[in-house]
PDB file of N, CA and C in Angstrom:
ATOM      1  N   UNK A   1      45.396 164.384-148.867  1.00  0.00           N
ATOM      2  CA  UNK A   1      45.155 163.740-150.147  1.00  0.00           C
ATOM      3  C   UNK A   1      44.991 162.239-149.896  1.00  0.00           C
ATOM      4  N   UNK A   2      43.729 161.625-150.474  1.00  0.00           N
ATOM      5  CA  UNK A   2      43.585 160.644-150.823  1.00  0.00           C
ATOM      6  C   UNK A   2      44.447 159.459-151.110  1.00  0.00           C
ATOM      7  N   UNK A   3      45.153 158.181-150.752  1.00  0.00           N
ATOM      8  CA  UNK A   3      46.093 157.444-151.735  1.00  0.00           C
ATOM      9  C   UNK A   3      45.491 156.232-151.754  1.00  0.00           C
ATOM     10  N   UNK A   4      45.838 155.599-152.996  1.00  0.00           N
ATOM     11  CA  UNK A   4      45.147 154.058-152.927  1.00  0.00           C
ATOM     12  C   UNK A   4      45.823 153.781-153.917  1.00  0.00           C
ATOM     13  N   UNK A   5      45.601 152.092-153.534  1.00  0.00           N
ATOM     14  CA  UNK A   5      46.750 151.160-154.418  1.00  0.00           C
ATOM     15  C   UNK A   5      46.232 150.950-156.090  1.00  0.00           C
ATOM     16  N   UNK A   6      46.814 150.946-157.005  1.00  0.00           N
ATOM     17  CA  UNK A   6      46.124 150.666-158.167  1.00  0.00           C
ATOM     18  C   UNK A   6      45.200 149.375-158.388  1.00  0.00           C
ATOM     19  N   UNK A   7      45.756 147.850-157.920  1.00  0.00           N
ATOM     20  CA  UNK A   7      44.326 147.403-157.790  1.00  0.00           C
ATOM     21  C   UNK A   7      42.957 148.111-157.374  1.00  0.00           C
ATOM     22  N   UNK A   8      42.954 149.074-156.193  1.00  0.00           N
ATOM     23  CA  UNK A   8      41.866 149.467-155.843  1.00  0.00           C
ATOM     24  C   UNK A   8      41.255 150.093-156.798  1.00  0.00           C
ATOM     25  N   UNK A   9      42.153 150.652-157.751  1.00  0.00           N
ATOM     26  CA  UNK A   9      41.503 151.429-158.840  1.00  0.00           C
ATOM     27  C   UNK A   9      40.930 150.541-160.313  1.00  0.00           C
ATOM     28  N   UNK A  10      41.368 149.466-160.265  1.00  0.00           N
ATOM     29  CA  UNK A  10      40.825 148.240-161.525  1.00  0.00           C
ATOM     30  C   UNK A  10      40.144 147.605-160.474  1.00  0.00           C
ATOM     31  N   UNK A  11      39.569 147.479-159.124  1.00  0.00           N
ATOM     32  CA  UNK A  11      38.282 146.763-158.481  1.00  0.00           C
ATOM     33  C   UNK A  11      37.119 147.602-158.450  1.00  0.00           C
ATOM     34  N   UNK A  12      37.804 148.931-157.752  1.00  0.00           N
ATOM     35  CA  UNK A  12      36.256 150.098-157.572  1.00  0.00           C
ATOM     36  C   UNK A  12      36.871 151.337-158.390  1.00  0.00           C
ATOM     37  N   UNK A  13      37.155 151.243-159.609  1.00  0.00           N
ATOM     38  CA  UNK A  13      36.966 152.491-160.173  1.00  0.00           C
ATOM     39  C   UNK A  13      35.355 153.467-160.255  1.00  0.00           C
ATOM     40  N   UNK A  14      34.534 152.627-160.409  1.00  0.00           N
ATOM     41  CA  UNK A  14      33.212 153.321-160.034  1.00  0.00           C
ATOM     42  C   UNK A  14      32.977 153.896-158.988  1.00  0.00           C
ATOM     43  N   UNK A  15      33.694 153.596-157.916  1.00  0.00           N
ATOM     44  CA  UNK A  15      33.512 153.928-156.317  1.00  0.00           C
ATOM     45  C   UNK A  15      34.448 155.218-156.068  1.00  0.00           C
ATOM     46  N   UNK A  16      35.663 154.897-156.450  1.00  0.00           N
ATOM     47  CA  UNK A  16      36.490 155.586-156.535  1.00  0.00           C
ATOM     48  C   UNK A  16      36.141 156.854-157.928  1.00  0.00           C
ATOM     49  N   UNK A  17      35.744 157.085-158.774  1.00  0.00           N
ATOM     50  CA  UNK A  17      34.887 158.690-159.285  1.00  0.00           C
ATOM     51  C   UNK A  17      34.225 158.853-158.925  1.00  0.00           C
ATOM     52  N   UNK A  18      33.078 158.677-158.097  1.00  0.00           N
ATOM     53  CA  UNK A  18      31.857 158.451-157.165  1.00  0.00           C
ATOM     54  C   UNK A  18      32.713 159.587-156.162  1.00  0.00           C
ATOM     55  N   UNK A  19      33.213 158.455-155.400  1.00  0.00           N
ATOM     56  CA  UNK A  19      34.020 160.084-154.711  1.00  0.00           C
ATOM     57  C   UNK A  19      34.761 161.243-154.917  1.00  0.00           C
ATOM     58  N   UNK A  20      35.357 161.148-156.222  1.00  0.00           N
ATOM     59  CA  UNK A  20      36.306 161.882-156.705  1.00  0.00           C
ATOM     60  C   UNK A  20      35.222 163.154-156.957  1.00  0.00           C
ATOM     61  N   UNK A  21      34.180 162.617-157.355  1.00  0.00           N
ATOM     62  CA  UNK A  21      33.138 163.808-157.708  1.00  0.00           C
ATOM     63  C   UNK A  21      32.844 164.553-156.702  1.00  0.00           C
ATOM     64  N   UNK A  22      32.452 163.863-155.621  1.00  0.00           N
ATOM     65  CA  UNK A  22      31.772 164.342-154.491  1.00  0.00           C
ATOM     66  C   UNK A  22      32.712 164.689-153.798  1.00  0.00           C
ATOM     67  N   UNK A  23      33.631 164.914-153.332  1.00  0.00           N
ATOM     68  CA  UNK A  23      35.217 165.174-152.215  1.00  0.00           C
ATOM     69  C   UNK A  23      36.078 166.317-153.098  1.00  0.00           C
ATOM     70  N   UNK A  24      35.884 166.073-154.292  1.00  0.00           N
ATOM     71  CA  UNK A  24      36.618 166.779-155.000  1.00  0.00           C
ATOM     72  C   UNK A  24      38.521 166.683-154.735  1.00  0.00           C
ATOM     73  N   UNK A  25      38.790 165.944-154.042  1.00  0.00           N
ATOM     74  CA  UNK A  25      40.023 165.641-153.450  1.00  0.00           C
ATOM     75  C   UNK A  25      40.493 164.983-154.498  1.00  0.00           C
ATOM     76  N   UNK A  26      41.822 165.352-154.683  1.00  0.00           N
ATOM     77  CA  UNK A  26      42.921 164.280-155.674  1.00  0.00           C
ATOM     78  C   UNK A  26      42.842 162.822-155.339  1.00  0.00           C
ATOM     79  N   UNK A  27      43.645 161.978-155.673  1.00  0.00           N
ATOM     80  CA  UNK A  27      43.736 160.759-155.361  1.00  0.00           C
ATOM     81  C   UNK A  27      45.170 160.156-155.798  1.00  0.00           C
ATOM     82  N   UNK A  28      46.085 160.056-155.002  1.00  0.00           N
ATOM     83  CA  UNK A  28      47.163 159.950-155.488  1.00  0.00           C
ATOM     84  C   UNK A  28      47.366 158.083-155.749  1.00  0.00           C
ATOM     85  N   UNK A  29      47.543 157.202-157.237  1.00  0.00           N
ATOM     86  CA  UNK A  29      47.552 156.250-157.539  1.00  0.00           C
ATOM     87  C   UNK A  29      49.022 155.365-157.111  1.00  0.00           C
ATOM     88  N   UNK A  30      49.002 154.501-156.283  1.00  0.00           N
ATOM     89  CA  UNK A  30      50.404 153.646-156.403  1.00  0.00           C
ATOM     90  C   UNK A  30      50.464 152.660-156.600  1.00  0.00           C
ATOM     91  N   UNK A  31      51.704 152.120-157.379  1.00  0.00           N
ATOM     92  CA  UNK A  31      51.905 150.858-157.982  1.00  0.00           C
ATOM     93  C   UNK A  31      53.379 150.401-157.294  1.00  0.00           C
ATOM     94  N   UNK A  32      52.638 149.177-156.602  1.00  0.00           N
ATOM     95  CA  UNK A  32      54.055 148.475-156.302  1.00  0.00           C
ATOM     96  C   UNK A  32      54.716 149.238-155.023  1.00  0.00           C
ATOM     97  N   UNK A  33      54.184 150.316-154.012  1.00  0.00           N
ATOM     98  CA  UNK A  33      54.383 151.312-153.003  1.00  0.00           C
ATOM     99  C   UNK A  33      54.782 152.407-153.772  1.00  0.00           C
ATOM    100  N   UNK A  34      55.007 152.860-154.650  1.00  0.00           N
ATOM    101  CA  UNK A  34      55.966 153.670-155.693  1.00  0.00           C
ATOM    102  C   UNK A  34      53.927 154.691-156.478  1.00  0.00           C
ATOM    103  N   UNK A  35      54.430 156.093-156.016  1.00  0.00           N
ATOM    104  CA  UNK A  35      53.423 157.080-156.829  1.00  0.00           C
ATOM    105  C   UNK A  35      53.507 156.563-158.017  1.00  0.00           C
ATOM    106  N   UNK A  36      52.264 156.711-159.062  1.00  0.00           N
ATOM    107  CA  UNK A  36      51.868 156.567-160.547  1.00  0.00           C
ATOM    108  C   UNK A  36      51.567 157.141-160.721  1.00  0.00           C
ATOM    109  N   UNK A  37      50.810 157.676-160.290  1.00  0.00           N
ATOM    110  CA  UNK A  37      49.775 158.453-161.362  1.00  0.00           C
ATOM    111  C   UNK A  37      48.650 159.497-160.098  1.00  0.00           C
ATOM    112  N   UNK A  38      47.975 160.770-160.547  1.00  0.00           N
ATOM    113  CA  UNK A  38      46.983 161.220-159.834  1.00  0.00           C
ATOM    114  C   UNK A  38      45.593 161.395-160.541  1.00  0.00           C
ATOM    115  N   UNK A  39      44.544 161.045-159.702  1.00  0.00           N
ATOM    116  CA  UNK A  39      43.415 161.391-160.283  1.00  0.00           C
ATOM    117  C   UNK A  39      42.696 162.126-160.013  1.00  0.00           C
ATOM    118  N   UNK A  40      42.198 163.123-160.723  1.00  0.00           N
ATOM    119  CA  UNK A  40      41.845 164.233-160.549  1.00  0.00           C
ATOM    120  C   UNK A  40      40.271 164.219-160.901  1.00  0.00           C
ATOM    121  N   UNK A  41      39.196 165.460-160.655  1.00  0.00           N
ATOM    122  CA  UNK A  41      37.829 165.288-161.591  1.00  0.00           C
ATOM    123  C   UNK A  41      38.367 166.552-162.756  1.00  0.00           C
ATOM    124  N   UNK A  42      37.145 166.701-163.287  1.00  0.00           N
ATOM    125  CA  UNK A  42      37.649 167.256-164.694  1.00  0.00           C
ATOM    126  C   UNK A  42      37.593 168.568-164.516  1.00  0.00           C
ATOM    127  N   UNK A  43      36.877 168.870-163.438  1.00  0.00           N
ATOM    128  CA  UNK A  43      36.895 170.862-163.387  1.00  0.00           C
ATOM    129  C   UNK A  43      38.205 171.049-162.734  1.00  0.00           C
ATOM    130  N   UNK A  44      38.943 170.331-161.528  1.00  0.00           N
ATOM    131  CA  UNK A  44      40.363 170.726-161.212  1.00  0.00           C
ATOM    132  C   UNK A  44      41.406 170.442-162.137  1.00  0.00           C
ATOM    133  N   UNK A  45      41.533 169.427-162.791  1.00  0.00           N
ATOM    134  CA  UNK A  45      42.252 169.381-164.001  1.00  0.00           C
ATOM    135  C   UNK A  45      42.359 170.772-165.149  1.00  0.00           C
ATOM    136  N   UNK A  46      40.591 171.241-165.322  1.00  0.00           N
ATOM    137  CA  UNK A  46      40.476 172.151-166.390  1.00  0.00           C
ATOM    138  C   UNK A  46      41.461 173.396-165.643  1.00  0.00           C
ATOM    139  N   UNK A  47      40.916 173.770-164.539  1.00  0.00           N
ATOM    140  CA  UNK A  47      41.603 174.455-163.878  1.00  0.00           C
ATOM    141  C   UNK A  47      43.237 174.724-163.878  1.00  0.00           C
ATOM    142  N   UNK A  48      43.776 173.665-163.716  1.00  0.00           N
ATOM    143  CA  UNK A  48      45.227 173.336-163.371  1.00  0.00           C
ATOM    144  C   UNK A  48      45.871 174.120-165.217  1.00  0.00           C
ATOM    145  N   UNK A  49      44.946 173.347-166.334  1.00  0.00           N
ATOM    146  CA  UNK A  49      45.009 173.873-167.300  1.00  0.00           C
ATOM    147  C   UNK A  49      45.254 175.104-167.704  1.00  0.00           C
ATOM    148  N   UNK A  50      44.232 175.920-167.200  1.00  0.00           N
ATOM    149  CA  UNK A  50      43.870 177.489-167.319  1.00  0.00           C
ATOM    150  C   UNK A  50      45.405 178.230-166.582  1.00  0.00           C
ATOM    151  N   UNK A  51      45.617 178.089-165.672  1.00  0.00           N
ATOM    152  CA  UNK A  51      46.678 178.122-164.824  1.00  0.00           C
ATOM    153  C   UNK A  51      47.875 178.304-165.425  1.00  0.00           C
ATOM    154  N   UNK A  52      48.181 177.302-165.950  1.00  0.00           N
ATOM    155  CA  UNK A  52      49.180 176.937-166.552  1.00  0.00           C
ATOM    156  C   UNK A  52      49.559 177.968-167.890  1.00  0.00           C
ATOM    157  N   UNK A  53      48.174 178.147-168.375  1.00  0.00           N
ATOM    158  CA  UNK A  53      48.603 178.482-169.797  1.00  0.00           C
ATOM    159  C   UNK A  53      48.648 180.083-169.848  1.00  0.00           C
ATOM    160  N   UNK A  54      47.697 180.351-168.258  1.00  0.00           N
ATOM    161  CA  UNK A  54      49.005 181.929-168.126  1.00  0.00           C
ATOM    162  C   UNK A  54      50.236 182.154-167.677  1.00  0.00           C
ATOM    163  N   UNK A  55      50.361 181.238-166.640  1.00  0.00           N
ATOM    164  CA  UNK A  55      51.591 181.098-166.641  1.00  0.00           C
ATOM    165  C   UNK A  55      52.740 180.926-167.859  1.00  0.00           C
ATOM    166  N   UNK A  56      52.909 180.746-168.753  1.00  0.00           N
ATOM    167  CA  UNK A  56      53.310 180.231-169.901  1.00  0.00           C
ATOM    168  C   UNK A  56      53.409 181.382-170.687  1.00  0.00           C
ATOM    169  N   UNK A  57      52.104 182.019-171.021  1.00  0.00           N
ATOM    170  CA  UNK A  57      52.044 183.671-171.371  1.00  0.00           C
ATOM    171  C   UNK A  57      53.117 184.419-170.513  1.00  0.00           C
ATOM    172  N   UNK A  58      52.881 184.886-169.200  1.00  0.00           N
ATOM    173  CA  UNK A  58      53.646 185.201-168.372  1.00  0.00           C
ATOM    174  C   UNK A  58      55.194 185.146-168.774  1.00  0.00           C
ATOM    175  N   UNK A  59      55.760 183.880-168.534  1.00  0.00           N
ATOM    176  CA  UNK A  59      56.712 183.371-169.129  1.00  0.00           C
ATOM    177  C   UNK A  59      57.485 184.119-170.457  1.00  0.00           C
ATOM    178  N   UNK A  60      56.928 184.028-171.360  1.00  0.00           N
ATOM    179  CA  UNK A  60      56.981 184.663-172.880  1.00  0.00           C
ATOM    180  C   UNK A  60      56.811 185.898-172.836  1.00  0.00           C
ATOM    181  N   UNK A  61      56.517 186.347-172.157  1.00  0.00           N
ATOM    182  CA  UNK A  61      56.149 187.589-172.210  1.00  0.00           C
ATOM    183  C   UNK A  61      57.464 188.352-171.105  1.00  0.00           C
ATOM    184  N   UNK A  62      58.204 187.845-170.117  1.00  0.00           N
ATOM    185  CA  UNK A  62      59.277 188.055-169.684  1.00  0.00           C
ATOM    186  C   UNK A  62      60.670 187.903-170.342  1.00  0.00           C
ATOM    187  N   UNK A  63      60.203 186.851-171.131  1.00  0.00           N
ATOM    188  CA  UNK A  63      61.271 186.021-172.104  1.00  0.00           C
ATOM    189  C   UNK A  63      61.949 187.544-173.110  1.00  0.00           C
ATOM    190  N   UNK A  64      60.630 187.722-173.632  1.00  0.00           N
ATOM    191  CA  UNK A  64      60.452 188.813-174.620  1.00  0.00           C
ATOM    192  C   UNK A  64      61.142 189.674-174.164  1.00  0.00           C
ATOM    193  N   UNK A  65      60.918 190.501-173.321  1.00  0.00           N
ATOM    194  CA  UNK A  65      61.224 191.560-172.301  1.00  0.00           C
ATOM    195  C   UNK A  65      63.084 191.475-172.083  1.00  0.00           C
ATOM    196  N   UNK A  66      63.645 190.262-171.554  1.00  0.00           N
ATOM    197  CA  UNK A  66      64.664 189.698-171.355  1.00  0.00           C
ATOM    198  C   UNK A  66      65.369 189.939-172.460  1.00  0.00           C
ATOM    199  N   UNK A  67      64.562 189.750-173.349  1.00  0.00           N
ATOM    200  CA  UNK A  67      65.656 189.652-175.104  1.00  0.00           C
ATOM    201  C   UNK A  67      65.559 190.871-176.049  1.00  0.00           C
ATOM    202  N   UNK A  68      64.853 191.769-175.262  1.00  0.00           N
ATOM    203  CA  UNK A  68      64.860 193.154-175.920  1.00  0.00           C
ATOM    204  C   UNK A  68      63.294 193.473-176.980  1.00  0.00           C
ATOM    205  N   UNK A  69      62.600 192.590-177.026  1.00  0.00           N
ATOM    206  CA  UNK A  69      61.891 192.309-177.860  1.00  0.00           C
ATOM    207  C   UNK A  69      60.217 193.415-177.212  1.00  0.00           C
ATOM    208  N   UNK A  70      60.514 194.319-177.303  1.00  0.00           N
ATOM    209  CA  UNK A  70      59.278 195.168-176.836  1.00  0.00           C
ATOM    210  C   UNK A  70      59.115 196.347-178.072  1.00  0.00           C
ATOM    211  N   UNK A  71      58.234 197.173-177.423  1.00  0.00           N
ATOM    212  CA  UNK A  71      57.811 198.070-178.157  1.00  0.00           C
ATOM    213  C   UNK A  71      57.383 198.934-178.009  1.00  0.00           C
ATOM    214  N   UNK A  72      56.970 199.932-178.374  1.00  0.00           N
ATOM    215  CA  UNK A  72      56.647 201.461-177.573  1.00  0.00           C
ATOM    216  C   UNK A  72      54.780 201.174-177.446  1.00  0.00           C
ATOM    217  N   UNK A  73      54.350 201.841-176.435  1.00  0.00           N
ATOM    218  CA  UNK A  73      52.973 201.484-176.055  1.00  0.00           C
ATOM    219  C   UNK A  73      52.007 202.387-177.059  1.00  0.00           C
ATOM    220  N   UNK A  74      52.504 203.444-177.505  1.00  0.00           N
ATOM    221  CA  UNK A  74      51.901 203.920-178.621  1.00  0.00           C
ATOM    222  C   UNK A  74      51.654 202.977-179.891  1.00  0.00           C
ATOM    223  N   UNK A  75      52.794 202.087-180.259  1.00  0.00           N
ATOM    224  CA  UNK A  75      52.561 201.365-181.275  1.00  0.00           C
ATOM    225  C   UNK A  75      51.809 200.046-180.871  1.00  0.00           C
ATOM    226  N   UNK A  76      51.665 199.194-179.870  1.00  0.00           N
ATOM    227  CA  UNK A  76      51.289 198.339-179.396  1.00  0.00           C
ATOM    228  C   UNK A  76      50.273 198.680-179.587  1.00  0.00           C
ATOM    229  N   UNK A  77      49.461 199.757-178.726  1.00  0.00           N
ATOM    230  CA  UNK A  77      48.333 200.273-178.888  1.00  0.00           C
ATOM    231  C   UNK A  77      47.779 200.347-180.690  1.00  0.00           C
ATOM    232  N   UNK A  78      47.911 201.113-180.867  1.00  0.00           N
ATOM    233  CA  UNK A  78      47.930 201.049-182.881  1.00  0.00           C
ATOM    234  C   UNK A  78      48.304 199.704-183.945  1.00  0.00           C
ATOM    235  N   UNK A  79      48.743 198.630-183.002  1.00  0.00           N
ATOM    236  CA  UNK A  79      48.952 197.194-184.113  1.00  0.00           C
ATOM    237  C   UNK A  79      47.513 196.759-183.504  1.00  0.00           C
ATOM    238  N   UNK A  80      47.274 196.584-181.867  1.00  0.00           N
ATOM    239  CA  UNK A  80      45.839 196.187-181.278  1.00  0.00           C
ATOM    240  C   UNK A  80      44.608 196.859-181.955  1.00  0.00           C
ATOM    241  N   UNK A  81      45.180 197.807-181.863  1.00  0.00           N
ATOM    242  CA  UNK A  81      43.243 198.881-182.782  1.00  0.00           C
ATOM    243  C   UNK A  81      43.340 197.747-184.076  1.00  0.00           C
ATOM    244  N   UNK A  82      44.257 197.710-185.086  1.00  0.00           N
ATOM    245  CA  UNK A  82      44.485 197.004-186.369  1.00  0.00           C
ATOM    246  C   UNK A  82      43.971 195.664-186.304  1.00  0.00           C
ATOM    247  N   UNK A  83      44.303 194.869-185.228  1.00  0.00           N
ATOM    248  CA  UNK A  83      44.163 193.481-185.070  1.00  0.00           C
ATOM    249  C   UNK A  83      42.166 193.453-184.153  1.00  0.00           C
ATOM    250  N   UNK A  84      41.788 194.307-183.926  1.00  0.00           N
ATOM    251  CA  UNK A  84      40.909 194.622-183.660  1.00  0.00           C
ATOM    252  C   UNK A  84      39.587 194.674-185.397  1.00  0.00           C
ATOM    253  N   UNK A  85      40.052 195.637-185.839  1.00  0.00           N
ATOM    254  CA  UNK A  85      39.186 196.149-186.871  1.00  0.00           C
ATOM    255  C   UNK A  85      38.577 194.312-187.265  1.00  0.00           C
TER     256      UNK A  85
END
C-alpha cells in the first residue's frame, strides 16, 4: 500500500487520483507521522460497501436465529409467495 504525507495530498491531489485510478491501490493518508485517513477509487469503496451490507444481513440473520426468532420453511415460503404477488 501506497503512503503519503497529507501535504502531498493538498500539492498533487490531481496526481495522486491520476494514480489512484490507474494502480487501483489504496493510499494510506498521514498527518503529522500519525495514519488519517485512506483513499480509495470509487469501485473499491462501492465494493467494500456491498460487502459489508451482507455481512450485516448475515449478522441479523444469526442474531435472529440466536434469539429464537425463526420460522417454519413452509411458512417462510408462503409469507415470500405473498410478498411476491
Amino acid at each position: 500500500m501506497k503512503t503519503e504525507l497529507v501535504t502531498t495530498l493538498k500539492r498533487q491531489a490531481t496526481k495522486l487520483l491520476k494514480e489512484l485510478r490507474e494502480e487501483k491501490e489504496p493510499v494510506l493518508i498521514t498527518e503529522h507521522g500519525k495514519p488519517s485517513a485512506y483513499l480509495v477509487d470509487v469501485d473499491h469503496f462501492e465494493h467494500i460497501q456491498r460487502k459489508l451490507s451482507l455481512l450485516e444481513g448475515l449478522a441479523r440473520g444469526e442474531k435472529a436465529i440466536l434469539e429464537g426468532r425463526i420460522i417454519p420453511h413452509a411458512e417462510a415460503k408462503e409469507r415470500m409467495a405473498r410478498w411476491l404477488e
